[in-house]
C-alpha atoms as a PDB file:
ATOM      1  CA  UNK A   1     -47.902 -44.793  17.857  1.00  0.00           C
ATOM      2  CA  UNK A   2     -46.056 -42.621  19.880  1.00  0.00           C
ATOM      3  CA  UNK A   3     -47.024 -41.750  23.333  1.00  0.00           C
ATOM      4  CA  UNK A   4     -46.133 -38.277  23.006  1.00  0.00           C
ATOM      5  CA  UNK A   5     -47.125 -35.522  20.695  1.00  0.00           C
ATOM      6  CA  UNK A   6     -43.618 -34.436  20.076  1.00  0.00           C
ATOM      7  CA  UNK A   7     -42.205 -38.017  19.432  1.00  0.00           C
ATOM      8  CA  UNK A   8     -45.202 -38.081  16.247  1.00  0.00           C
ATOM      9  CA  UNK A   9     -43.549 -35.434  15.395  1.00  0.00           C
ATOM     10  CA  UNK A  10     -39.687 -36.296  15.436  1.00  0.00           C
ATOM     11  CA  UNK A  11     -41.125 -39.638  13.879  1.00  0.00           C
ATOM     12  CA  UNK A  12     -42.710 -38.087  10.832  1.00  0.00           C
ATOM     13  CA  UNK A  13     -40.035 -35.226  10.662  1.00  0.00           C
ATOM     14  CA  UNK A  14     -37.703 -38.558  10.262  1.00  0.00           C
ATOM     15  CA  UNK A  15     -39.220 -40.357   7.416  1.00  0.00           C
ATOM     16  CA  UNK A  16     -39.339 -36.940   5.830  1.00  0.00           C
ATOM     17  CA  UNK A  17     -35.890 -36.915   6.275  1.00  0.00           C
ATOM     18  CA  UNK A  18     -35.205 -40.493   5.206  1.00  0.00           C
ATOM     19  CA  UNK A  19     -37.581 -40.080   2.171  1.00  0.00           C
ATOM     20  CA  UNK A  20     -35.484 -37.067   1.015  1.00  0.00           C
ATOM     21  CA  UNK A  21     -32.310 -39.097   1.287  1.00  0.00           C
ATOM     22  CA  UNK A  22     -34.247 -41.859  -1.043  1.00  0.00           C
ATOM     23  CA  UNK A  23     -34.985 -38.783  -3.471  1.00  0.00           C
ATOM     24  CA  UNK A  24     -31.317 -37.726  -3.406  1.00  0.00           C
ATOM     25  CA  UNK A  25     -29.797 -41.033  -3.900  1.00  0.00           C
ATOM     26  CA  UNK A  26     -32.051 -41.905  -7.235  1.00  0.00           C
ATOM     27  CA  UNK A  27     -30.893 -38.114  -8.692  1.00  0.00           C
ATOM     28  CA  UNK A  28     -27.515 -39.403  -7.822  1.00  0.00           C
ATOM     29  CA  UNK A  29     -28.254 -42.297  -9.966  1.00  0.00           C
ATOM     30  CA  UNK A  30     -29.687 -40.900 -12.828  1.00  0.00           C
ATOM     31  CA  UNK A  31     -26.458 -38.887 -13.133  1.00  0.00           C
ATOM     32  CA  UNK A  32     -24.150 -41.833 -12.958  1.00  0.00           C
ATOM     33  CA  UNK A  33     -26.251 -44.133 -14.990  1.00  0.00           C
ATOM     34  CA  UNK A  34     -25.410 -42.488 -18.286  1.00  0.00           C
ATOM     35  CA  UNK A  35     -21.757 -44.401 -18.191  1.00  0.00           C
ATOM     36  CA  UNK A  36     -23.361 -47.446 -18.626  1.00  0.00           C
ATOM     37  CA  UNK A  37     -24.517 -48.099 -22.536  1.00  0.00           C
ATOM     38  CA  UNK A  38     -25.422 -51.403 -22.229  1.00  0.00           C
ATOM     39  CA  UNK A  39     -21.989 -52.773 -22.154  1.00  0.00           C
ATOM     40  CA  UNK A  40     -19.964 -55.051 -19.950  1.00  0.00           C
ATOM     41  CA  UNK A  41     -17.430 -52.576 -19.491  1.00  0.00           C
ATOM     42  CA  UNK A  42     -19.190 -49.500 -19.298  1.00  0.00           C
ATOM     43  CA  UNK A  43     -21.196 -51.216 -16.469  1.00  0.00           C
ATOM     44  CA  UNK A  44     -18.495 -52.200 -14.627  1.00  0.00           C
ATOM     45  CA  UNK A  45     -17.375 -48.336 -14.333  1.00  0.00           C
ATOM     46  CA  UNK A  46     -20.791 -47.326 -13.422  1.00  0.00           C
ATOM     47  CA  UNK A  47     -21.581 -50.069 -10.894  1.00  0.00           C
ATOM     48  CA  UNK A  48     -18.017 -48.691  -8.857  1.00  0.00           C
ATOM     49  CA  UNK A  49     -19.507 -45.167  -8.656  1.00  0.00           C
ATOM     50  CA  UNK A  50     -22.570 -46.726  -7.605  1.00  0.00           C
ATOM     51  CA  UNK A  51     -20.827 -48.516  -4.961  1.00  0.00           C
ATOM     52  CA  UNK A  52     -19.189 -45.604  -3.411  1.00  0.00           C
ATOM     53  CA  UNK A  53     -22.108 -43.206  -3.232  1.00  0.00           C
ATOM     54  CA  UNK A  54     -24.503 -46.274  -2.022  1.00  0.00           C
ATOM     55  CA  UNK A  55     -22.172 -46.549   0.386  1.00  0.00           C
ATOM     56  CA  UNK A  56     -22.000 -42.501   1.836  1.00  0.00           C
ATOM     57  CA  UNK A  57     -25.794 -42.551   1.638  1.00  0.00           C
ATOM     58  CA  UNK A  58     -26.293 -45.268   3.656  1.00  0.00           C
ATOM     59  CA  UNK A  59     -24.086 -44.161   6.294  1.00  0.00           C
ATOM     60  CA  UNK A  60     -26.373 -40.610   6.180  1.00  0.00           C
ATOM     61  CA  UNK A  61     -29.469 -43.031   6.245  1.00  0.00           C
ATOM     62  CA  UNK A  62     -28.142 -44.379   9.637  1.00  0.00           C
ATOM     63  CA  UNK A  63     -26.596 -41.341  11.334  1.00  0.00           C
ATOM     64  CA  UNK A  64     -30.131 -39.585  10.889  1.00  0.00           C
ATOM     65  CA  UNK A  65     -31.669 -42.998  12.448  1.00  0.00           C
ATOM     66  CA  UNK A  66     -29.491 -42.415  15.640  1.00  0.00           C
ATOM     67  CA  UNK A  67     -30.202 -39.020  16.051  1.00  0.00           C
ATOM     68  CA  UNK A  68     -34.315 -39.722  15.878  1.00  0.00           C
ATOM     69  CA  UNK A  69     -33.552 -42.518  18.138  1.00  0.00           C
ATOM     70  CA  UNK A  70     -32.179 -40.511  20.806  1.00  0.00           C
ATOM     71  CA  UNK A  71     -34.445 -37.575  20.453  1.00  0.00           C
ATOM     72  CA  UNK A  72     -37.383 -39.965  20.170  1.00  0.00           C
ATOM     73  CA  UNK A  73     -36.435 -42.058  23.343  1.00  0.00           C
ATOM     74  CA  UNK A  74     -36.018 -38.739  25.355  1.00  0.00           C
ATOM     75  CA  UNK A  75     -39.596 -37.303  24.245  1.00  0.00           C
ATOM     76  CA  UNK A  76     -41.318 -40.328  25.275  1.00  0.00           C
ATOM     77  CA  UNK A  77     -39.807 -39.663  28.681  1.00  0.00           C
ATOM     78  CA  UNK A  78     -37.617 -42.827  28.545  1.00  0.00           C
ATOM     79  CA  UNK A  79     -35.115 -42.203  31.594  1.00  0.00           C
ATOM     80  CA  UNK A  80     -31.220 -42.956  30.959  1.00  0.00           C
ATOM     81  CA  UNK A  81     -29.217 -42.725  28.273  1.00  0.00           C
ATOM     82  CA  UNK A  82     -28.720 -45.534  25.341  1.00  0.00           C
ATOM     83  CA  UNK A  83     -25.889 -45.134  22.658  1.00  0.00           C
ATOM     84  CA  UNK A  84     -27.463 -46.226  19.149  1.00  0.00           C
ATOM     85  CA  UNK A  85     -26.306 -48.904  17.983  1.00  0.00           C
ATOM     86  CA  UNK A  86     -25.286 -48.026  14.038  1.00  0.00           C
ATOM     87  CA  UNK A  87     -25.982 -50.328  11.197  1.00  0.00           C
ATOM     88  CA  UNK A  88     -22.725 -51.993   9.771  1.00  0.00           C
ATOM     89  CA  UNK A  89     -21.061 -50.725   6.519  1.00  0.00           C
ATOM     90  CA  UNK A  90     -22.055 -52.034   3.445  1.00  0.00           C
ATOM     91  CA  UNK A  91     -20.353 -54.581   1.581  1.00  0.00           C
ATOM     92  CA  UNK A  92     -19.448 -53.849  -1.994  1.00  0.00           C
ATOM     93  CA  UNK A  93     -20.460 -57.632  -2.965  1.00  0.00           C
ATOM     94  CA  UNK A  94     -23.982 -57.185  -1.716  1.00  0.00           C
ATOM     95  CA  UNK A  95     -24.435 -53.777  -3.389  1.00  0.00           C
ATOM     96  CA  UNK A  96     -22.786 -55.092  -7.038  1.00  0.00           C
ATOM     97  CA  UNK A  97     -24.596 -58.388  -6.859  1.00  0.00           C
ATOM     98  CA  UNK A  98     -27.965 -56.396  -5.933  1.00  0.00           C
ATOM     99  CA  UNK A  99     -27.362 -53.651  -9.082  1.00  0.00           C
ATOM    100  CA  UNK A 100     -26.528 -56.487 -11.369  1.00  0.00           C
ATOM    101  CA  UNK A 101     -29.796 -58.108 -10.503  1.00  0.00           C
ATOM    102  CA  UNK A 102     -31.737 -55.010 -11.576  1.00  0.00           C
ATOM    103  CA  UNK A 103     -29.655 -53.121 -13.213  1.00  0.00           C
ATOM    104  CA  UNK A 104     -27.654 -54.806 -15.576  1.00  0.00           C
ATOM    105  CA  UNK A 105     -30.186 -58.366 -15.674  1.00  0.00           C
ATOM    106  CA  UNK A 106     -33.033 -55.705 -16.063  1.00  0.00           C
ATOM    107  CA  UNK A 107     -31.927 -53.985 -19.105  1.00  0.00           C
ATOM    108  CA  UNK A 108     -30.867 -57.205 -20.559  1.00  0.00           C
ATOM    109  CA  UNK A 109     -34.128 -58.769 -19.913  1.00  0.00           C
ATOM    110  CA  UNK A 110     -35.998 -55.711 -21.403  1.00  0.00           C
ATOM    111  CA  UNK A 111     -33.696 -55.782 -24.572  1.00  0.00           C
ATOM    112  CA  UNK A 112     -34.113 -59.649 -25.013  1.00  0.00           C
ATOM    113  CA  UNK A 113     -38.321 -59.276 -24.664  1.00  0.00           C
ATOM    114  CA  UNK A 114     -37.935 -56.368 -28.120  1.00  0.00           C
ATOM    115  CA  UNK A 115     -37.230 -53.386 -26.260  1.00  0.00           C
ATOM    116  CA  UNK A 116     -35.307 -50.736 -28.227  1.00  0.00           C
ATOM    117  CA  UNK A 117     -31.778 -50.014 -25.718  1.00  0.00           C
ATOM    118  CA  UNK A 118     -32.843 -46.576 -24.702  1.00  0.00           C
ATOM    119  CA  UNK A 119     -35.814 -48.087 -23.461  1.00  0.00           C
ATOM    120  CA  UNK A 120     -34.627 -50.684 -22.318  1.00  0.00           C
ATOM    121  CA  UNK A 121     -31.668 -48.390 -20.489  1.00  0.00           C
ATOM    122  CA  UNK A 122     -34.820 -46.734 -18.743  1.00  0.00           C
ATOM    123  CA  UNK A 123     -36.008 -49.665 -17.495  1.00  0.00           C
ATOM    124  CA  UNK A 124     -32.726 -50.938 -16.046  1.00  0.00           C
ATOM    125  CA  UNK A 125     -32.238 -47.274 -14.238  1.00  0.00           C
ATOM    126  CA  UNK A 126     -36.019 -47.579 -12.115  1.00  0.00           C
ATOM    127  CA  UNK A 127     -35.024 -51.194 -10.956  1.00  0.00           C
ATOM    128  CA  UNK A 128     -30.893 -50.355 -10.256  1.00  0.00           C
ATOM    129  CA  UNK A 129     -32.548 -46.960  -8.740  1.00  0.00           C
ATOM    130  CA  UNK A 130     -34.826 -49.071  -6.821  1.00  0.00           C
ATOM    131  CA  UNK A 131     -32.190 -51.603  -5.294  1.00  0.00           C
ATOM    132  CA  UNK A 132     -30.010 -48.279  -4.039  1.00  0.00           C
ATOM    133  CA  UNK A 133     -32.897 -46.791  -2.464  1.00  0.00           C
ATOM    134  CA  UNK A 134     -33.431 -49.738  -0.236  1.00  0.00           C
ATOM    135  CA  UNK A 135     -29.493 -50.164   0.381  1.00  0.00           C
ATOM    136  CA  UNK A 136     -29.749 -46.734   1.477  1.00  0.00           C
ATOM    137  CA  UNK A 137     -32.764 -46.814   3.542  1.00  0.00           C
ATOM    138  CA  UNK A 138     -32.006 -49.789   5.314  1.00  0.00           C
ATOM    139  CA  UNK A 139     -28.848 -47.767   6.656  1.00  0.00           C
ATOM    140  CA  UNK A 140     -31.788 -46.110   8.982  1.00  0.00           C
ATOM    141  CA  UNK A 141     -34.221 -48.981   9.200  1.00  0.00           C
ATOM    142  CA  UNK A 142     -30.921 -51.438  10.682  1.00  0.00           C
ATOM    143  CA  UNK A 143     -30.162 -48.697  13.147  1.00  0.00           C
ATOM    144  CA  UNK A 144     -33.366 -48.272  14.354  1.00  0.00           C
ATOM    145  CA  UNK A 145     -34.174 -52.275  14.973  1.00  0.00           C
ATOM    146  CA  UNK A 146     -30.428 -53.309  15.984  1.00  0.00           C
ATOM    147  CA  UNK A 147     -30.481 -50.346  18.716  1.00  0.00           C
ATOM    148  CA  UNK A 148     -34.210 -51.361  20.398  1.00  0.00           C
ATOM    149  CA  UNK A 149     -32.835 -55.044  20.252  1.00  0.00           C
ATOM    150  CA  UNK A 150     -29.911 -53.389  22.457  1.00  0.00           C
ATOM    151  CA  UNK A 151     -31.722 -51.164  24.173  1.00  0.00           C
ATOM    152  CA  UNK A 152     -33.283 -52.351  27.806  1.00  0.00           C
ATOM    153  CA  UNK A 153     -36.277 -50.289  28.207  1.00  0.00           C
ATOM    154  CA  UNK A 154     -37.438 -50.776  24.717  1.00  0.00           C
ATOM    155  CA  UNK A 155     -40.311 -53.342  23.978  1.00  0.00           C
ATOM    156  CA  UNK A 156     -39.963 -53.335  19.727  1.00  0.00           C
ATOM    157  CA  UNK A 157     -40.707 -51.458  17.048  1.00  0.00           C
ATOM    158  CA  UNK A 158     -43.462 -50.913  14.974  1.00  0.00           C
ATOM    159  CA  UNK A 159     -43.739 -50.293  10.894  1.00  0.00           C
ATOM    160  CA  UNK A 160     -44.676 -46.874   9.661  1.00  0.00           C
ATOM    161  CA  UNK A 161     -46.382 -46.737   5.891  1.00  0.00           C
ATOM    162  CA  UNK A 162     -46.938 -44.243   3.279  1.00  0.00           C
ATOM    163  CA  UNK A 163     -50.552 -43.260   3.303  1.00  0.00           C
ATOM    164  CA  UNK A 164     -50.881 -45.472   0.637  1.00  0.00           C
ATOM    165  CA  UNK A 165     -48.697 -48.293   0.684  1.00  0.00           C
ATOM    166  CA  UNK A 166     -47.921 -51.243  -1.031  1.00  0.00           C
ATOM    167  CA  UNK A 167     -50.451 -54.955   0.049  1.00  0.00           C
ATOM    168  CA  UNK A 168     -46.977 -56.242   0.983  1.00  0.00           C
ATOM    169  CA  UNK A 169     -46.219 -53.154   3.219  1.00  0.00           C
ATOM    170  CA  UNK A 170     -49.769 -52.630   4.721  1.00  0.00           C
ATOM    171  CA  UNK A 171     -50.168 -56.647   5.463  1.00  0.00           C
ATOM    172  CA  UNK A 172     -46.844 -56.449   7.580  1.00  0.00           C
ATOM    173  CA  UNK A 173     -48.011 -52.907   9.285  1.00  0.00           C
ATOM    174  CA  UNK A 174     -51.222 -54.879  10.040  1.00  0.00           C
ATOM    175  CA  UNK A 175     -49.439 -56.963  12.669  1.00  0.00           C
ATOM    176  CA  UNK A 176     -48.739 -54.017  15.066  1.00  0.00           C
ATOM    177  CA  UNK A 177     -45.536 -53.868  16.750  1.00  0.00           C
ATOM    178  CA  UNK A 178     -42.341 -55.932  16.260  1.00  0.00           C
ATOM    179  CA  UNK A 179     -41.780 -57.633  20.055  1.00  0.00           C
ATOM    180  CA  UNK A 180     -37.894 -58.580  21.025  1.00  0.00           C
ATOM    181  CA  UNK A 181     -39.539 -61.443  21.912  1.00  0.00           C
ATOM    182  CA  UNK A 182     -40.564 -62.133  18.403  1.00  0.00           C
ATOM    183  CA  UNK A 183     -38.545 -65.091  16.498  1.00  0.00           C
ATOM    184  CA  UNK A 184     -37.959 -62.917  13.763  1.00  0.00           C
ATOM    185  CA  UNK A 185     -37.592 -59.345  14.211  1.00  0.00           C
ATOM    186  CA  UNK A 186     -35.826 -58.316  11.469  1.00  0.00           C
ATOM    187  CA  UNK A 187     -37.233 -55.793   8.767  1.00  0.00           C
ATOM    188  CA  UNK A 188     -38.275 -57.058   5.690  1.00  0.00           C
ATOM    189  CA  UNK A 189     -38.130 -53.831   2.325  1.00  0.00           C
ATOM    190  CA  UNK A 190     -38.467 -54.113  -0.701  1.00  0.00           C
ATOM    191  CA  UNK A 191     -37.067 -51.822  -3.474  1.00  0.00           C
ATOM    192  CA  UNK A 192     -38.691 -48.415  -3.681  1.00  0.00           C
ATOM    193  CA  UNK A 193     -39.915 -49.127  -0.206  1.00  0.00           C
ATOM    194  CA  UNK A 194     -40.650 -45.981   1.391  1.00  0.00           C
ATOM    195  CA  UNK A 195     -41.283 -47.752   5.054  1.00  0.00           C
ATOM    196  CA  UNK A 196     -39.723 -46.634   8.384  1.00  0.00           C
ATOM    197  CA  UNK A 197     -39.684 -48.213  12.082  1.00  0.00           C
ATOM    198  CA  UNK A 198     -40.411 -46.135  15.385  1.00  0.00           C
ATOM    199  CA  UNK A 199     -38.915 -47.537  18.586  1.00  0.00           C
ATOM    200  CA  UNK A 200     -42.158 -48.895  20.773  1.00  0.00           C
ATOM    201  CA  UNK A 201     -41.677 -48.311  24.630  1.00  0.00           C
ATOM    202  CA  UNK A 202     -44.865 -48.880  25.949  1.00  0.00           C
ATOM    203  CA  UNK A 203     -47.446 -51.578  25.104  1.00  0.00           C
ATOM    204  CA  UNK A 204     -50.502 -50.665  22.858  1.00  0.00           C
ATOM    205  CA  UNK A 205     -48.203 -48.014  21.517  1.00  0.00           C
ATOM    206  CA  UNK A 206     -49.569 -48.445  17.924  1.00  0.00           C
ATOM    207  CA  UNK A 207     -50.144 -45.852  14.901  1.00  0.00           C
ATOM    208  CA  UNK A 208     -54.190 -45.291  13.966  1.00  0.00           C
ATOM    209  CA  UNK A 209     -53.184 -46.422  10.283  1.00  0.00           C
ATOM    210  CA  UNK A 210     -51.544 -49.992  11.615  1.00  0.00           C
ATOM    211  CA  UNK A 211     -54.338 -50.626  13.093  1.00  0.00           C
ATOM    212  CA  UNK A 212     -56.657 -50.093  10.002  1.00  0.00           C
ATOM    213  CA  UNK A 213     -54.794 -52.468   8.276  1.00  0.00           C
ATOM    214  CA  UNK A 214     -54.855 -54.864  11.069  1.00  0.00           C
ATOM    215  CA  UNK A 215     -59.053 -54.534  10.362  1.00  0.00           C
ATOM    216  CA  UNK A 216     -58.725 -54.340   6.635  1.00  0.00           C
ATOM    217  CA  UNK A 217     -56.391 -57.665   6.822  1.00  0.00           C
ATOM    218  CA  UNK A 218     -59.102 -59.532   9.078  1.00  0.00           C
ATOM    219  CA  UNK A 219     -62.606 -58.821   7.296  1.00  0.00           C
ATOM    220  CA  UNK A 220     -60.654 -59.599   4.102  1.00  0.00           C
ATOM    221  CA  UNK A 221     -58.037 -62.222   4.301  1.00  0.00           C
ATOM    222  CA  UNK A 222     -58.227 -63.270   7.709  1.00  0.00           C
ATOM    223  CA  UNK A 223     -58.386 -67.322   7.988  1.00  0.00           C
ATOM    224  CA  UNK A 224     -58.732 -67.681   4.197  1.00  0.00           C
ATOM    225  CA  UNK A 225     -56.495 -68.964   1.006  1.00  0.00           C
ATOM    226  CA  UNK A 226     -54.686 -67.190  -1.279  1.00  0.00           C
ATOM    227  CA  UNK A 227     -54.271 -64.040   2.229  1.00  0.00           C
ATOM    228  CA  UNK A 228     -52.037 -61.833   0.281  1.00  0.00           C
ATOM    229  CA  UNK A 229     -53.854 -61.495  -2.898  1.00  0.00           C
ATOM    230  CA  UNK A 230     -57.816 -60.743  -1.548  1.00  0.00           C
ATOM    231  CA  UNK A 231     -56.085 -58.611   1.065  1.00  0.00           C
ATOM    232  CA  UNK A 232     -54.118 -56.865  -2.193  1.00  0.00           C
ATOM    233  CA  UNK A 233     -57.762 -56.429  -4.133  1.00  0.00           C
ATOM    234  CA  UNK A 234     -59.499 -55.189  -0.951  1.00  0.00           C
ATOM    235  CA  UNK A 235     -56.488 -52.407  -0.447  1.00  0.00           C
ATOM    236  CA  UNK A 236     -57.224 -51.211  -3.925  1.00  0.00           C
ATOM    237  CA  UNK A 237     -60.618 -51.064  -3.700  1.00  0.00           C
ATOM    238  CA  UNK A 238     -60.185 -48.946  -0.884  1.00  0.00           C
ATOM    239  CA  UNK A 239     -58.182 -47.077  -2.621  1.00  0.00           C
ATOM    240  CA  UNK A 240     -60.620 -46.722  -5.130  1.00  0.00           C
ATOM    241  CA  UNK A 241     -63.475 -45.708  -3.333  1.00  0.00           C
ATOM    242  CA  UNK A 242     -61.267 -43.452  -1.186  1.00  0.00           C
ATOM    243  CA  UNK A 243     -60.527 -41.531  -4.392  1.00  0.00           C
ATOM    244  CA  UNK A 244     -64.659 -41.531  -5.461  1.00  0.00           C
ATOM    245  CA  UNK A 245     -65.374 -40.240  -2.610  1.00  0.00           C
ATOM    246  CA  UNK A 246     -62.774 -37.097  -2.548  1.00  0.00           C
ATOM    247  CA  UNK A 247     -63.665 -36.850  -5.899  1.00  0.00           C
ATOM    248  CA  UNK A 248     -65.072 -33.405  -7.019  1.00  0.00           C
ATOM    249  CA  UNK A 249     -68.869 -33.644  -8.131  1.00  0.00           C
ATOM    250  CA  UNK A 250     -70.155 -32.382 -11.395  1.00  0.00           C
ATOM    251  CA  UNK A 251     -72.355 -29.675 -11.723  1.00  0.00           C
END
């Protein structure tokens, strides 16, 4: 976690920030979506709308990144001054090819398995609305993690959750921070991922909620088969018993 109190702050004032980009961009989609009726052409006109506004969000998603950066570096009394390093500009290939995969192959799918094609239009909208969130998002996330890769006095960068995240988000949190050193330091979202990354500057630097998952992870999957899936079950059960136990009693 941060070292100072006012870099938790800017950190959580940033995923709020991020998260209400992610909210914007799938009311931008519900509002384009309507041009496409389940047609080949009508989908080609939607996915170039799509395309542009993916686009402008994204590049929001990653000026907001390198403003936290710098006011995040500064609060944790990091001396000198480092220029962020933005994330590139989207290509339109990746965005069509990742809206076809969900949008267009997802309302296909759900018409060939009996859906009616409003439903099935539904469906397609919550995966293509997905895809653009994590376009959009990664805009910050690629900002953040090319910047500390550039940036001497930085050590890595750590994952910051939901409160409740996904077993696929809370297993990666679970390994602390992200080291330069690492072979692989790039970060891995999923659609509808709500995840961030905070530059780490200082060793041990880690969030109280990373580290719960780090404990969670060990007592349940931790030198064992099929890691992923007990650590999945023990999440939800947590979950579960979190909820019984805020639960308000009968009387």
């Amino acid at each position: 976690m941060a070292a100072s109190q006012e870099g938790t702050q800017l950190t959580s004032q940033h995923r709020r920030a991020q998260l209400a980009l992610r909210a914007t961009t799938t009311n931008d989609m519900k509002l384009i979506w309507p041009m496409f009726d389940g047609s080949d052409a009508s989908y080609s006109a939607f996915v170039d709308a799509a395309i542009n506004m993916v686009m402008a969000r994204q590049e929001t998603s990653s000026g907001l990144a390198s403003a936290y950066y710098q006011r995040f570096r500064s609060a944790e009394g990091v001396a000198g001054e480092m220029i962020p390093k933005l994330a590139p500009r989207l290509g339109s290939g990746l965005i069509r090819a990742a809206l076809f995969a969900t949008g267009l192959a997802g309302t296909r799918r759900a018409i060939g398995a009996g859906q009616t094609t409003a439903a099935a239009l539904d469906s397609g909208l919550v995966q293509a609305a997905g895809a653009a969130a994590r376009l959009v998002l990664d805009g910050g996330r690629r900002t953040v993690d090319d910047t500390v890769a550039a940036d001497p006095k930085a050590k890595g960068w750590v994952r910051i959750t939901s409160g409740h995240p996904c077993a696929f988000c809370a297993m990666l949190a679970s390994r602390g921070a992200v080291y330069k050193t690492a072979k692989t330091v790039a970060f891995q979202a999923h659609d509808h991922c709500s995840c961030s990354s905070e530059p780490v500057f200082s060793e041990g630097a880690i969030p109280e909620s990373n580290r719960r998952w780090e404990q969670l992870w060990r007592e349940a999957a931790g030198g064992q088969d099929n890691q992923l899936n007990r650590f999945r079950r023990a999440l939800a059960e947590q979950a579960t018993q979190a909820a019984t136990d805020t639960a308000p009693v009968a009387e």
